[in-house]
C-alpha atoms as a PDB file:
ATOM      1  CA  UNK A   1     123.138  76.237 132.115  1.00  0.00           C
ATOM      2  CA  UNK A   2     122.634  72.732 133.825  1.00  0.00           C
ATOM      3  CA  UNK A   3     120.899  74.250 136.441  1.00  0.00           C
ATOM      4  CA  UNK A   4     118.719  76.476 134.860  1.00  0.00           C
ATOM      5  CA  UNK A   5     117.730  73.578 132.683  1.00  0.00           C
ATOM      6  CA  UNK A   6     117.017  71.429 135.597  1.00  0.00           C
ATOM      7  CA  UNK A   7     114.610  74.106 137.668  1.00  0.00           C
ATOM      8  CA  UNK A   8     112.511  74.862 133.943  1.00  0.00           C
ATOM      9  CA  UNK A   9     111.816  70.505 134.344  1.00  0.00           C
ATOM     10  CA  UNK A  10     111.350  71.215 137.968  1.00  0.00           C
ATOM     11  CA  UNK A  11     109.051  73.713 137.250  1.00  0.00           C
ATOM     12  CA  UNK A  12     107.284  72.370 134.369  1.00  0.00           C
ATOM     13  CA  UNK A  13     107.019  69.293 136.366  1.00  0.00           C
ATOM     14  CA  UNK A  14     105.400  70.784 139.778  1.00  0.00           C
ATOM     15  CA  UNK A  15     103.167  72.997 136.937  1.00  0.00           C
ATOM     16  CA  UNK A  16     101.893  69.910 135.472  1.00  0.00           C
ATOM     17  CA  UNK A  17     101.043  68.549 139.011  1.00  0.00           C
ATOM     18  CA  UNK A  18      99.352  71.828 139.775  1.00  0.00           C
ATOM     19  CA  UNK A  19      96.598  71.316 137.485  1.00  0.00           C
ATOM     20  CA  UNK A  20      96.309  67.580 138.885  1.00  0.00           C
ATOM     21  CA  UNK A  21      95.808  69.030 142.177  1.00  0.00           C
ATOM     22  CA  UNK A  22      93.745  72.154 141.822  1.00  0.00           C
ATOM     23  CA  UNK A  23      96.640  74.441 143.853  1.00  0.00           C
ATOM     24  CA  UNK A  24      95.694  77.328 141.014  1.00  0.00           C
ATOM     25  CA  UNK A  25      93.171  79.681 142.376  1.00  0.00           C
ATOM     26  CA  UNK A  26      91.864  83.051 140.792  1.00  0.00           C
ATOM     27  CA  UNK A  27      91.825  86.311 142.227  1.00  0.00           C
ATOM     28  CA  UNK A  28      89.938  89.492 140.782  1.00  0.00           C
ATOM     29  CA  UNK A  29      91.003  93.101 140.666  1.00  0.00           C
ATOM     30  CA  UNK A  30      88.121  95.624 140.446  1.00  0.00           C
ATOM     31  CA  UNK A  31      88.165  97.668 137.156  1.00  0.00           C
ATOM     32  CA  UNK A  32      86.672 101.236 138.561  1.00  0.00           C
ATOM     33  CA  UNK A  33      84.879 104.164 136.775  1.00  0.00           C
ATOM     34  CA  UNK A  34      85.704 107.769 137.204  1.00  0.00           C
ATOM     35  CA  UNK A  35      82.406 108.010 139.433  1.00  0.00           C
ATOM     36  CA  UNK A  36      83.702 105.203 141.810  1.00  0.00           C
ATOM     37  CA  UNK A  37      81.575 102.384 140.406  1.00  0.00           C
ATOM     38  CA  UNK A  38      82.622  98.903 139.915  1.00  0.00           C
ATOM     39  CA  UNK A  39      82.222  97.891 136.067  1.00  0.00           C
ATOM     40  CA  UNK A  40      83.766  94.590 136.699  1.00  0.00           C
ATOM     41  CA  UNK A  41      87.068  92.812 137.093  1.00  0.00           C
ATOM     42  CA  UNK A  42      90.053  91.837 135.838  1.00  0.00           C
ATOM     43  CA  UNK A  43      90.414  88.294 136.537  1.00  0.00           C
ATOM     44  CA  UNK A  44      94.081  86.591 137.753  1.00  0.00           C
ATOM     45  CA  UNK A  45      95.835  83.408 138.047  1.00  0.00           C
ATOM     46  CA  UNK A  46      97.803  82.347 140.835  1.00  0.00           C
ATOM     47  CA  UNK A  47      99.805  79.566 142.386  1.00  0.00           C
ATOM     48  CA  UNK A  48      99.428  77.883 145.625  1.00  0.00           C
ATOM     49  CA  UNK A  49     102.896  76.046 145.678  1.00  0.00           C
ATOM     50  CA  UNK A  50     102.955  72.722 148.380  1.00  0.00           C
ATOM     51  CA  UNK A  51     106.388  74.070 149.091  1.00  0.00           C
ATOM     52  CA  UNK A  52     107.078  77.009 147.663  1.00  0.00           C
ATOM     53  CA  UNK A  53     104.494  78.978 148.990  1.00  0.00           C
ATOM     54  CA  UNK A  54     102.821  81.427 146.463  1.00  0.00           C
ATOM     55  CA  UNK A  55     104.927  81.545 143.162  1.00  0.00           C
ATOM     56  CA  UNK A  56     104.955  84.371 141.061  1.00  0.00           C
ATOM     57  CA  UNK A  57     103.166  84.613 137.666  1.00  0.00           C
ATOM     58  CA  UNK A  58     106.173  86.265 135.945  1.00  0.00           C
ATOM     59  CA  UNK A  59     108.068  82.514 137.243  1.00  0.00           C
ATOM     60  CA  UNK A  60     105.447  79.762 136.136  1.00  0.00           C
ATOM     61  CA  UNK A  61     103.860  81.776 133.035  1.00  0.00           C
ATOM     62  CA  UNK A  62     106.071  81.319 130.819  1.00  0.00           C
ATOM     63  CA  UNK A  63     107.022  78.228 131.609  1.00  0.00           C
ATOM     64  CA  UNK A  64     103.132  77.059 131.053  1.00  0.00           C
ATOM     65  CA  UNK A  65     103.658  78.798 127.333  1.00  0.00           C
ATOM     66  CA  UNK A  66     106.585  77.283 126.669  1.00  0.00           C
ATOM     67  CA  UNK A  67     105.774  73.540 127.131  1.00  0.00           C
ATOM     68  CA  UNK A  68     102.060  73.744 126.306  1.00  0.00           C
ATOM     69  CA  UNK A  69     100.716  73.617 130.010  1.00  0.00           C
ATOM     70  CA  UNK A  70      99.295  77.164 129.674  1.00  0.00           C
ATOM     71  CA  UNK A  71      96.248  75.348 127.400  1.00  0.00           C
ATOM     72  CA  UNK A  72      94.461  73.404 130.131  1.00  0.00           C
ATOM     73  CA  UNK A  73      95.279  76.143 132.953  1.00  0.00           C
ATOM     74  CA  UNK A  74      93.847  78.656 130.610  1.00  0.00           C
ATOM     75  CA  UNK A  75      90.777  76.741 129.663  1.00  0.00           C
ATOM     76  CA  UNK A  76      90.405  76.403 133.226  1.00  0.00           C
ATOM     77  CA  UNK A  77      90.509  80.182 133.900  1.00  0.00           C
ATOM     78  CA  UNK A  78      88.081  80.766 130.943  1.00  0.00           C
ATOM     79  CA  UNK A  79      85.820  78.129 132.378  1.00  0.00           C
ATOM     80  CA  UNK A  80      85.937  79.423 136.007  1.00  0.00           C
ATOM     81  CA  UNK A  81      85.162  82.982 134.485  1.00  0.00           C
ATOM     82  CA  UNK A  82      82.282  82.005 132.582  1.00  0.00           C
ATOM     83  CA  UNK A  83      80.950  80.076 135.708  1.00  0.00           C
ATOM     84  CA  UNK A  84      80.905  83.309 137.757  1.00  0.00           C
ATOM     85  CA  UNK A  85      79.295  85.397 135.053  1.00  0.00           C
ATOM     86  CA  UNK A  86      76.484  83.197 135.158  1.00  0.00           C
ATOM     87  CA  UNK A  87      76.217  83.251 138.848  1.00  0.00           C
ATOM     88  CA  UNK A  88      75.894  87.210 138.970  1.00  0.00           C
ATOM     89  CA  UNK A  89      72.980  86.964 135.685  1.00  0.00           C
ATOM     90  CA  UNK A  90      70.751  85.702 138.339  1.00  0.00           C
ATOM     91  CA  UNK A  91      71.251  88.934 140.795  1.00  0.00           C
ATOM     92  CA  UNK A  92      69.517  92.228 139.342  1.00  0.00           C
ATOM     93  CA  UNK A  93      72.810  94.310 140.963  1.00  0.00           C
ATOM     94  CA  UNK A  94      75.548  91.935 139.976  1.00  0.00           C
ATOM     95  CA  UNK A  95      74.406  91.120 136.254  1.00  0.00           C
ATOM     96  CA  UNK A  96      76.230  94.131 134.739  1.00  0.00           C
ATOM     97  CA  UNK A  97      79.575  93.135 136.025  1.00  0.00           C
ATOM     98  CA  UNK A  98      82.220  91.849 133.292  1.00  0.00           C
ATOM     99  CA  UNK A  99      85.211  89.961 133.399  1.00  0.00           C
ATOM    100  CA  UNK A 100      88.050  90.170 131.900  1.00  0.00           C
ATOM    101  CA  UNK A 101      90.559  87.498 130.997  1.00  0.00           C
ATOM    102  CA  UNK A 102      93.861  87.279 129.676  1.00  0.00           C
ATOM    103  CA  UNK A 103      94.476  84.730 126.447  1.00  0.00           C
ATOM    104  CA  UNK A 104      97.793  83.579 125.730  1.00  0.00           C
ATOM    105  CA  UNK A 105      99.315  83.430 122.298  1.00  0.00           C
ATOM    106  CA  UNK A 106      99.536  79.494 122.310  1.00  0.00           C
ATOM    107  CA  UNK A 107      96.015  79.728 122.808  1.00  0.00           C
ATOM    108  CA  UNK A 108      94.459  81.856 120.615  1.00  0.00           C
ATOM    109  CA  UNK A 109      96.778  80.582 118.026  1.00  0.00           C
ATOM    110  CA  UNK A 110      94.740  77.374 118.523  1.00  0.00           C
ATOM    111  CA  UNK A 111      92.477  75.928 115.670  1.00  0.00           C
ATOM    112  CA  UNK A 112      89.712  75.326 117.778  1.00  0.00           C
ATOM    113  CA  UNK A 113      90.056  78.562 120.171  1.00  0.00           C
ATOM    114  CA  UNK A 114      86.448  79.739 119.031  1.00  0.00           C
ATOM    115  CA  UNK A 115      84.860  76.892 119.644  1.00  0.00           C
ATOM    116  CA  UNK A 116      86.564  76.296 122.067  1.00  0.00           C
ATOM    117  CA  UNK A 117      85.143  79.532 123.648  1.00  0.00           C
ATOM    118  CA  UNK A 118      81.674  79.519 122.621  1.00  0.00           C
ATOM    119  CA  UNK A 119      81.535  75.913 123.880  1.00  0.00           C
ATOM    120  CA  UNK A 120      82.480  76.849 127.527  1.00  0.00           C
ATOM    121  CA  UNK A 121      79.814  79.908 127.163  1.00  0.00           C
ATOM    122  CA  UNK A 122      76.825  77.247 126.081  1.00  0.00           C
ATOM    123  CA  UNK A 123      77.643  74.694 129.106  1.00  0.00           C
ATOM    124  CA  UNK A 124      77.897  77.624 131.463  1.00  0.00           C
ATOM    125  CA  UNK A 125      75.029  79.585 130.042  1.00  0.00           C
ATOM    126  CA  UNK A 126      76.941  82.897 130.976  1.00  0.00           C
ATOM    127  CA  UNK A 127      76.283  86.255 128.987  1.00  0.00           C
ATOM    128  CA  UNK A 128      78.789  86.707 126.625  1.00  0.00           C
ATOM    129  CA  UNK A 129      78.513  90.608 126.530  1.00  0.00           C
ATOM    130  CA  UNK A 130      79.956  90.497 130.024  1.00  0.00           C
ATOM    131  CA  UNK A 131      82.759  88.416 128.750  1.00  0.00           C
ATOM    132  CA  UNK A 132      86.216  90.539 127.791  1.00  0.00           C
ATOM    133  CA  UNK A 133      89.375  88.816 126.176  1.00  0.00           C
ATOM    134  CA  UNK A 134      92.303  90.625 126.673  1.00  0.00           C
ATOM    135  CA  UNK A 135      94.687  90.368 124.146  1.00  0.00           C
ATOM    136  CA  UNK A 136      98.214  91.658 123.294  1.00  0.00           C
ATOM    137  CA  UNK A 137     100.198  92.764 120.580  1.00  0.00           C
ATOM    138  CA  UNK A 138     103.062  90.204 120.521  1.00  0.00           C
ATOM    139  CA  UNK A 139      99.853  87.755 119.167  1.00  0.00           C
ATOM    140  CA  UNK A 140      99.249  89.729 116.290  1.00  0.00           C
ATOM    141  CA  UNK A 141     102.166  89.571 114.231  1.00  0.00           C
ATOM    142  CA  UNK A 142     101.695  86.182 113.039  1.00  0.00           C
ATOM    143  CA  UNK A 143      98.749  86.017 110.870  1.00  0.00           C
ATOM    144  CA  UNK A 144      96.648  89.508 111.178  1.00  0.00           C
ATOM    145  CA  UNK A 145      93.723  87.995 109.067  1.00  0.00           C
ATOM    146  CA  UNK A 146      93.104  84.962 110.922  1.00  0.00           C
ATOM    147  CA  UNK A 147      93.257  87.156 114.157  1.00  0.00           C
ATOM    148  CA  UNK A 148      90.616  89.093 112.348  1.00  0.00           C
ATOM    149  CA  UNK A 149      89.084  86.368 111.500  1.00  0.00           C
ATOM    150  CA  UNK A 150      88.655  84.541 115.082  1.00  0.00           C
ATOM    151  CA  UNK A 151      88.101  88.022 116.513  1.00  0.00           C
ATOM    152  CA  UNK A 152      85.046  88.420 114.325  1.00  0.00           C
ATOM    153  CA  UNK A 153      83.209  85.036 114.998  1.00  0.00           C
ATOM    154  CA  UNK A 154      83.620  85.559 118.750  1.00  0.00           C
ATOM    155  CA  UNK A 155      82.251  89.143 118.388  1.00  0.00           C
ATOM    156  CA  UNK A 156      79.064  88.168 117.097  1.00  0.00           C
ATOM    157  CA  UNK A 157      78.166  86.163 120.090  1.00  0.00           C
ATOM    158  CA  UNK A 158      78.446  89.267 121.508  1.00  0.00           C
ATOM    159  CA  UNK A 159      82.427  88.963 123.278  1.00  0.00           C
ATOM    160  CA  UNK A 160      83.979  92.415 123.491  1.00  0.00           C
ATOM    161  CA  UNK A 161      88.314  92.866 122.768  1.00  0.00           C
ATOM    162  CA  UNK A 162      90.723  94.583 124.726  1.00  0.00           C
ATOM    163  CA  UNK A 163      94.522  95.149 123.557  1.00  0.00           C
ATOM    164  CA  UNK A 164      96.537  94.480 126.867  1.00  0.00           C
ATOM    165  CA  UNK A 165      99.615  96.601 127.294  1.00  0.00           C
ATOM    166  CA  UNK A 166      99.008  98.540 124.770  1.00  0.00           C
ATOM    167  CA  UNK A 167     101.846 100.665 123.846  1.00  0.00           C
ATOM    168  CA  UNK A 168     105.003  98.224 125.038  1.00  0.00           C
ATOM    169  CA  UNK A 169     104.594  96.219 121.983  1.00  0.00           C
ATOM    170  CA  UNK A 170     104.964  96.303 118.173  1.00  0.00           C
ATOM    171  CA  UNK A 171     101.908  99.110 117.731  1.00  0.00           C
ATOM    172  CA  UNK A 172     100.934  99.866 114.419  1.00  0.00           C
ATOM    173  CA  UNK A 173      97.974 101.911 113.637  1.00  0.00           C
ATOM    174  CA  UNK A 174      97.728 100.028 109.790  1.00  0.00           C
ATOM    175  CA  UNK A 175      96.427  96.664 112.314  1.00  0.00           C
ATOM    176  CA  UNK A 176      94.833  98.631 114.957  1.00  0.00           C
ATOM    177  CA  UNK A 177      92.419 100.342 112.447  1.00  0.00           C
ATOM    178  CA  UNK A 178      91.801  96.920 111.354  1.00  0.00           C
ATOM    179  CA  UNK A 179      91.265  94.773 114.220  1.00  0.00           C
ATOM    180  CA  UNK A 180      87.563  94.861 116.134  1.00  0.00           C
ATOM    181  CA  UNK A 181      88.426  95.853 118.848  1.00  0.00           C
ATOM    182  CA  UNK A 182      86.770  97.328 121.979  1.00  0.00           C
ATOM    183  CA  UNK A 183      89.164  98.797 124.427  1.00  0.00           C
ATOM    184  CA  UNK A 184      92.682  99.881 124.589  1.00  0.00           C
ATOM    185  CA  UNK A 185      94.599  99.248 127.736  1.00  0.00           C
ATOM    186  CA  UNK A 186      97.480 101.483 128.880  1.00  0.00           C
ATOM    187  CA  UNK A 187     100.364  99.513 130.398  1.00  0.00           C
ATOM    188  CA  UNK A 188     101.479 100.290 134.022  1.00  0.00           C
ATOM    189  CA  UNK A 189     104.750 101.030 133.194  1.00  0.00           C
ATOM    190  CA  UNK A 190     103.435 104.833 131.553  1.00  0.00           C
ATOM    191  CA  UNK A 191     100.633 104.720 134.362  1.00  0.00           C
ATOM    192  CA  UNK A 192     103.865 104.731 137.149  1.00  0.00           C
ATOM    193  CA  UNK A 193     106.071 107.873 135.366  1.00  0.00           C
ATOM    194  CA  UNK A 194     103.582 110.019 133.970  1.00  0.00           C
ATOM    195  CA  UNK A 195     104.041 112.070 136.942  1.00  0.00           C
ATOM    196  CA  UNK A 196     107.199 112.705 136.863  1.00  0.00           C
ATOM    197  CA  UNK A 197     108.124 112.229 133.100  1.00  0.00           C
ATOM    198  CA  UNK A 198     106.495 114.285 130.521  1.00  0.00           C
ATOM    199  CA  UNK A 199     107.084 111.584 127.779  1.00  0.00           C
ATOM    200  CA  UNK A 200     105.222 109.044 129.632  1.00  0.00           C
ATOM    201  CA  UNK A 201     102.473 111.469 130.241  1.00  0.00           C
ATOM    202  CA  UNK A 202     102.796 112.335 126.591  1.00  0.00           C
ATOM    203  CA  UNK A 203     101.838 108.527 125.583  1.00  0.00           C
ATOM    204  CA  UNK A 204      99.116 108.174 127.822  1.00  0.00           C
ATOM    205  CA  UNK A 205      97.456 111.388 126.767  1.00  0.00           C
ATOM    206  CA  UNK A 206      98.245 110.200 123.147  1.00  0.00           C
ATOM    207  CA  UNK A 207      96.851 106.862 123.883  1.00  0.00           C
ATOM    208  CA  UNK A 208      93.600 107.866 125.096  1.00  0.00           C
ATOM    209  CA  UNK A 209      93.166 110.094 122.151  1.00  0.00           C
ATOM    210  CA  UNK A 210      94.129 107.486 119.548  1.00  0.00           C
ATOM    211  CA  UNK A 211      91.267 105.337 121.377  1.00  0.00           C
ATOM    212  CA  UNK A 212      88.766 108.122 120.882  1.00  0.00           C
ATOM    213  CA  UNK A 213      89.107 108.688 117.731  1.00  0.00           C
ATOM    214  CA  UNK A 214      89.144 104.508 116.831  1.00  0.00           C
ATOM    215  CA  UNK A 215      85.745 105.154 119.176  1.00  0.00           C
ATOM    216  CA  UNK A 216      87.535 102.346 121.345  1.00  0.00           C
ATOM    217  CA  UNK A 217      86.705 102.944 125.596  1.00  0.00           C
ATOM    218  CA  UNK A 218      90.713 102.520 127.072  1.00  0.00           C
ATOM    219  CA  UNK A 219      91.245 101.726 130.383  1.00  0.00           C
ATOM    220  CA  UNK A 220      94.577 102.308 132.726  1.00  0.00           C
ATOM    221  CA  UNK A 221      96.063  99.951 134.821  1.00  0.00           C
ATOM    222  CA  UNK A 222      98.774 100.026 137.751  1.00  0.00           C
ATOM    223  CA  UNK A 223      96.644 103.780 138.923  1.00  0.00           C
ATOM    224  CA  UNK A 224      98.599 103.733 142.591  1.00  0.00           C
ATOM    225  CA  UNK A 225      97.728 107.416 143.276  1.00  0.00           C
ATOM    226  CA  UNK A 226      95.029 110.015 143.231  1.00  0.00           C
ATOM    227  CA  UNK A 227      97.851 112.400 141.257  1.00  0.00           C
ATOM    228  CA  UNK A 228      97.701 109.623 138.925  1.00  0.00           C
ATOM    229  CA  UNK A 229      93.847 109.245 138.788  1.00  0.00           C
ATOM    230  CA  UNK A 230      93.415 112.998 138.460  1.00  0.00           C
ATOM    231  CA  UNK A 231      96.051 113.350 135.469  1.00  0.00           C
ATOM    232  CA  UNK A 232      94.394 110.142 133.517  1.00  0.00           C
ATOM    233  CA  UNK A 233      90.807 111.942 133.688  1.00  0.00           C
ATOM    234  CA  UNK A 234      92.149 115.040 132.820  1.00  0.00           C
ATOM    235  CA  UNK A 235      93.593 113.070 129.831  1.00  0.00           C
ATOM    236  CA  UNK A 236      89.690 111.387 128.932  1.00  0.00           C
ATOM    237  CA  UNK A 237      90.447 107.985 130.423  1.00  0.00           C
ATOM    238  CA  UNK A 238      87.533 107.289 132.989  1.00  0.00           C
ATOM    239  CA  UNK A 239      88.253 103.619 133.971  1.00  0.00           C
ATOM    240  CA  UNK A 240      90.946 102.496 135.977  1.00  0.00           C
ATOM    241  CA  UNK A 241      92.734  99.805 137.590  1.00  0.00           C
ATOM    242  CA  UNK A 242      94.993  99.362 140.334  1.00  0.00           C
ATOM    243  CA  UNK A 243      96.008  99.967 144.193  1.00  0.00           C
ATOM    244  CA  UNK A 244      94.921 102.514 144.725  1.00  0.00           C
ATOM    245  CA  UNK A 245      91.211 100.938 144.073  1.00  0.00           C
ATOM    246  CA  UNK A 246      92.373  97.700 145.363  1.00  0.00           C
ATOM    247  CA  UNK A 247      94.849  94.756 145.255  1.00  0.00           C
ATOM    248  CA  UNK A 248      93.395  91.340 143.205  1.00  0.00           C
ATOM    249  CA  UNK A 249      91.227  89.593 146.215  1.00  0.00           C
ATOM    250  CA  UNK A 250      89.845  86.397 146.224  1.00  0.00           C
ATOM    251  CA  UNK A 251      86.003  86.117 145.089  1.00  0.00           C
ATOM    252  CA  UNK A 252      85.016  86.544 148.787  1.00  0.00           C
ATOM    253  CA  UNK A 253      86.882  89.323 149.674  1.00  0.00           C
ATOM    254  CA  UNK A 254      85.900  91.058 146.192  1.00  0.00           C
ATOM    255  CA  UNK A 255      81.988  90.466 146.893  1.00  0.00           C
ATOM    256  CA  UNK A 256      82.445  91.716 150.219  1.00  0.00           C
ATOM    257  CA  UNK A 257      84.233  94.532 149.222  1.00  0.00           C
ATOM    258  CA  UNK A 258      82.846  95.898 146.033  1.00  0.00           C
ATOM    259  CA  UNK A 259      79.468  94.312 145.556  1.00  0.00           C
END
């Protein structure tokens, strides 16, 4: 127990000195259509360790959550996001790209998290309707009408929704009908066994029919294989994500890539 209490201070510590020293960086993985465009991105935080070389999200996330770190790295992220959105509004064949970024529960759960967001988007003078928050379900539970609430104002400006993970969680269609949302996102983990499990195949299909008749777009992520692919747009789903399209690159390798 000593020990593991030691490496979470170790961790939280070399976190904190992280954002100090600007050894996060961003990577971006492509979000594809069915016809092989590029709609956008998902974008992705990373770690540049001094010693440690690259260190997993699964490791320093939830340490970030935990002691409040994840609010200045993820301000960060949203900032850096909004920063590139306005550098593709001035090129005619990069403007309809979005991005989409992930918000933690600590900080939507903030008092300020609209303005907070709608700040960043006036200083950076990005388009919000290329803007996508991805959610998940675990933030809902706590107060559904302020969620509603928040969800609405940022709306407005024009910021589109998309329920991360969709599926793992605590779904319940009485919230999904009521939340304003714009896409659903089917987890990996059904993505990976629908081939070979008809349950898993069973969700997915059920999935993408449940976002149809919400009139939500859904996405998949974690597509690794053209079987894959095939079965999700046999399904309805027309927008994917994963290796088989491409692992997250860095900006350059993404422009040079895909754009």
């Amino acid at each position: 127990m000593q020990i593991r209490v030691t490496e979470h201070a170790t961790l939280a510590r070399d976190i904190r000195q992280g954002i100090q020293q600007n050894t996060f960086f961003l990577v971006f993985q492509p979000q594809i259509s069915h016809q092989g465009q590029v709609s956008g991105a998902e974008i992705l935080l990373r770690w540049q360790h001094p010693e440690r070389g690259i260190v997993s999200p699964v490791e320093f996330i939830p340490v970030a959550e935990e002691t409040g770190l994840i609010l200045p790295i993820g301000h960060w992220v949203l900032e850096q996001a909004c920063l590139q959105l306005a550098e593709w509004e001035t090129d005619p064949r990069r403007r309809h790209l979005e991005l989409a970024v992930n918000i933690s529960p600590k900080q939507f759960q903030q008092t300020d998290f609209v303005s907070q967001i709608l700040t960043t988007i006036e200083l950076t003078q990005c388009n919000p309707h290329r803007l996508k928050l991805e959610i998940t379900e675990s933030m809902l539970l706590d107060d559904i009408d302020d969620t509603i609430k928040k969800m609405d104002l940022l709306k407005a400006k024009g910021i589109s929704f998309s329920l991360d993970d969709f599926g793992t969680g605590y779904s319940s269609l009485s919230y999904l009908k009521r939340l304003p949302l714009d896409q659903l996102k089917i987890d990996k983990s059904f993505v990976s066994d629908m081939t070979h499990d008809k349950h898993h195949a069973d969700i997915a299909k059920t999935i993408v029919s449940l976002a149809r008749s919400l009139d939500l777009a859904v996405i998949a992520e974690g597509v690794e294989t053209e079987e894959q692919r095939n079965m999700l747009e046999g399904f309805g789903c027309f927008s994917y994500q994963g290796f088989l399209f491409s692992h997250p690159l860095t900006l350059e390798a993404f422009t040079r890539q895909f754009l």
